[in-house]
Every structure is written in structure tokens, then in C-alpha cells.
Protein backbone atom coordinates (compact mmCIF):
# COMPACT_ATOMS: atom_id res chain seq x y z
CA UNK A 1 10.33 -11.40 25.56
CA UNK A 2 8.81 -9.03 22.67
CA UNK A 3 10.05 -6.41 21.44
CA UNK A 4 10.05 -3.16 19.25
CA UNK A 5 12.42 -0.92 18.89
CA UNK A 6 11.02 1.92 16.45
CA UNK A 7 13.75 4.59 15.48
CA UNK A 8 13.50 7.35 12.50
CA UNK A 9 10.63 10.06 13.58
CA UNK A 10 11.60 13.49 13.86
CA UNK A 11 10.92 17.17 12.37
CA UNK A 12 11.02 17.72 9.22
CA UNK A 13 9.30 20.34 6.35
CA UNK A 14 6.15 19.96 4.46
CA UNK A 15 6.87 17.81 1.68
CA UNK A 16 10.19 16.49 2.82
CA UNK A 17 10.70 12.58 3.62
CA UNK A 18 11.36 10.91 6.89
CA UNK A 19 11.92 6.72 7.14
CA UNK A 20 11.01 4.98 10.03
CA UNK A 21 12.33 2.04 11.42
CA UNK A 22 11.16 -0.96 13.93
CA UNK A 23 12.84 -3.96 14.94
CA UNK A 24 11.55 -6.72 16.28
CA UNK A 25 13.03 -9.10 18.57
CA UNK A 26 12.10 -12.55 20.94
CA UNK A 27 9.38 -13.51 17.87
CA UNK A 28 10.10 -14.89 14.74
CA UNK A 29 9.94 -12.18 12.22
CA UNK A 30 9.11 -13.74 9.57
CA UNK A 31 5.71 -15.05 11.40
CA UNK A 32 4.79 -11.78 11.93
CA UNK A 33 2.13 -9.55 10.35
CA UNK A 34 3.85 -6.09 11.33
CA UNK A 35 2.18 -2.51 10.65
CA UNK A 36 2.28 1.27 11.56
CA UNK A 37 -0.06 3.20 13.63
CA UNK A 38 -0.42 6.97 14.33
CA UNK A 39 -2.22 8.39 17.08
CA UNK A 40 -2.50 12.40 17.53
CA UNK A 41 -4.21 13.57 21.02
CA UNK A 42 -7.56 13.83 21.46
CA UNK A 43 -7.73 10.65 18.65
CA UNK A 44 -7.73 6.97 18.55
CA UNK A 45 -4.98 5.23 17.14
CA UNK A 46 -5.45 4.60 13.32
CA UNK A 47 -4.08 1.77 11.19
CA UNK A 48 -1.65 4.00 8.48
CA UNK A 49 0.40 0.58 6.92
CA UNK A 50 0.10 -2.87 7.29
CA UNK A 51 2.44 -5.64 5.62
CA UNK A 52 1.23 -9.25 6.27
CA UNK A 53 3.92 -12.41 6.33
CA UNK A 54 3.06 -12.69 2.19
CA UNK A 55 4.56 -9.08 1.37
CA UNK A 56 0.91 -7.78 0.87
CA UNK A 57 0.62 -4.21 1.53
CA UNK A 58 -2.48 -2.47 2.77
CA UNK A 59 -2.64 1.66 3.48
CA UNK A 60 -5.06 4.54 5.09
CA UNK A 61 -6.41 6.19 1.85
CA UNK A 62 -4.86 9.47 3.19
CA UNK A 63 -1.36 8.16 2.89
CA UNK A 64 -1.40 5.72 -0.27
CA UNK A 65 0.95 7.04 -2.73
CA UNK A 66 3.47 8.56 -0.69
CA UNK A 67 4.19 6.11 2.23
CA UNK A 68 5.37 2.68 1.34
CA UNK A 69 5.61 0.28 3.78
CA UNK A 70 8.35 -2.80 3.47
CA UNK A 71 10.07 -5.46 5.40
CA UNK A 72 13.53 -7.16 5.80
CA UNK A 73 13.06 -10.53 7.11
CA UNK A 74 16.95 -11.25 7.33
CA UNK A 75 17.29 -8.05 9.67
CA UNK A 76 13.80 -8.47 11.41
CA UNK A 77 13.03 -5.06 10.76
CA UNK A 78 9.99 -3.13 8.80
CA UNK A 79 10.03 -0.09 7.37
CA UNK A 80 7.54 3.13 6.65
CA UNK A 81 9.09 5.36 3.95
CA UNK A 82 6.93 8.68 3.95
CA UNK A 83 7.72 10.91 1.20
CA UNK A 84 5.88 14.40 0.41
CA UNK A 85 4.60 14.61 3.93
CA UNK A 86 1.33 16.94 4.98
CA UNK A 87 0.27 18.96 7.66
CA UNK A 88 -2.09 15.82 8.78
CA UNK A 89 0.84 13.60 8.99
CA UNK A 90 2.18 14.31 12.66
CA UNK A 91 1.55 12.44 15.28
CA UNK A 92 3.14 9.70 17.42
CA UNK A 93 3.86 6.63 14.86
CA UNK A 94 3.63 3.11 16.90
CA UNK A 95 5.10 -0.19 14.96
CA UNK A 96 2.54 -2.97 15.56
CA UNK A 97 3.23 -6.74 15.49
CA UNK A 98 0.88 -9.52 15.21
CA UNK A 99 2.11 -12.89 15.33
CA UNK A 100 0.63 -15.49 12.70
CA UNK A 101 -1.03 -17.92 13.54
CA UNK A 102 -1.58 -17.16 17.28
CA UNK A 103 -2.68 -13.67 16.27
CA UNK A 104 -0.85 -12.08 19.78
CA UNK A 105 -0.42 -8.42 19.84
CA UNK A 106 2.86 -5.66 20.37
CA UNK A 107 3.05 -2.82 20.16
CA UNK A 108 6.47 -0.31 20.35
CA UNK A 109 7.02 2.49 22.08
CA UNK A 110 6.29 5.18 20.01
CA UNK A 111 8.30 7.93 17.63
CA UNK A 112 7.19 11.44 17.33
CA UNK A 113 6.76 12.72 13.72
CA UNK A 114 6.17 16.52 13.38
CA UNK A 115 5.60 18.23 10.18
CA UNK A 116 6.65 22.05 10.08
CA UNK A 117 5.70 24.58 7.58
């Protein structure tokens, strides 16, 4: 069975730093194309980082430069680093897997990233 277990959202200041964190387990990692997603209310869920098995990186315009996303295939985890975060940063952040080549889709739970002023 699939899963993602996303850990690392929480409150934190204009222009302060949060890392988030997503595990995956029952799928080979390393055959996995794994991502971020944010979705605030009222909105539909927009890509924000995607890593592919290869290490290539692709970002929303609105975050490249301060978020970097990154994987660790020996601890089946990815990573969002978001540095110098914005008032249109909040939002619920889900990880999102896609497994190569079958192309099936997961997605977590969902961590809650508010930005104060």
C-alpha cells in the first residue's frame, strides 16, 4: 500500500524559512517522479515543485528562487526548502507521487503552511 507521510508545515514570519518533508513508502522511491502542491480555499490545487527520477527540477514562477525542491533516494523521502516566504505562500502543501513508468498517482495528506506578518 502507498503512502505519504508529509511532516514540516507550520507558522512562521514573513521572510522566515520552513522545510517540508514527505516520505514515501510501499513504491519504489527511486521510480518515482515526486512533487509539491498547494491548494488555498476557494482555488485549485497548483503544481509549486516537481523533481522527476533524473534529479530535474521544475518550479511555479512565483516560487523559483527561494524554494528548492530535493530528494533522498536512500531515505525515500523529498524535500521543499522554502526560504524568504510571502504573504501568497500559505496554504495546505500536498506531496505528490507519480510512479514511472506506470504513471499512477498519490497524493499525501496535507500540511498547513501559514505565513504571519
Amino acid at each position: 500500500q502507498v503512502r505519504l507521510l508529509e511532516s514540516g508545515g507550520g507558522l512562521v514570519q514573513a521572510g522566515g524559512s520552513l522545510r517540508l518533508s514527505c516520505t514515501l513508502s510501499g513504491s519504489r522511491f527511486r521510480l518515482n517522479r515526486m512533487g509539491w502542491y498547494r491548494q488555498v480555499p476557494g482555488k485549485e490545487r497548483e503544481m509549486v515543485a516537481i523533481i522527476n527520477t533524473g534529479n530535474n527540477e521544475n518550479y511555479a514562477d512565483s516560487v523559483k528562487g527561494r524554494f528548492t525542491i530535493s530528494r533522498d533516494n536512500r531515505e525515500n523521502t523529498v524535500y521543499l526548502q522554502m526560504n524568504n516566504l510571502k504573504h501568497e505562500d500559505p496554504g495546505v502543501y500536498y506531496c505528490y507521487r507519480q510512479s514511472i513508468p506506470e504513471r499512477h498517482e498519490y497524493w499525501g495528506q496535507g500540511t498547513q503552511v501559514t505565513v504571519s506578518s
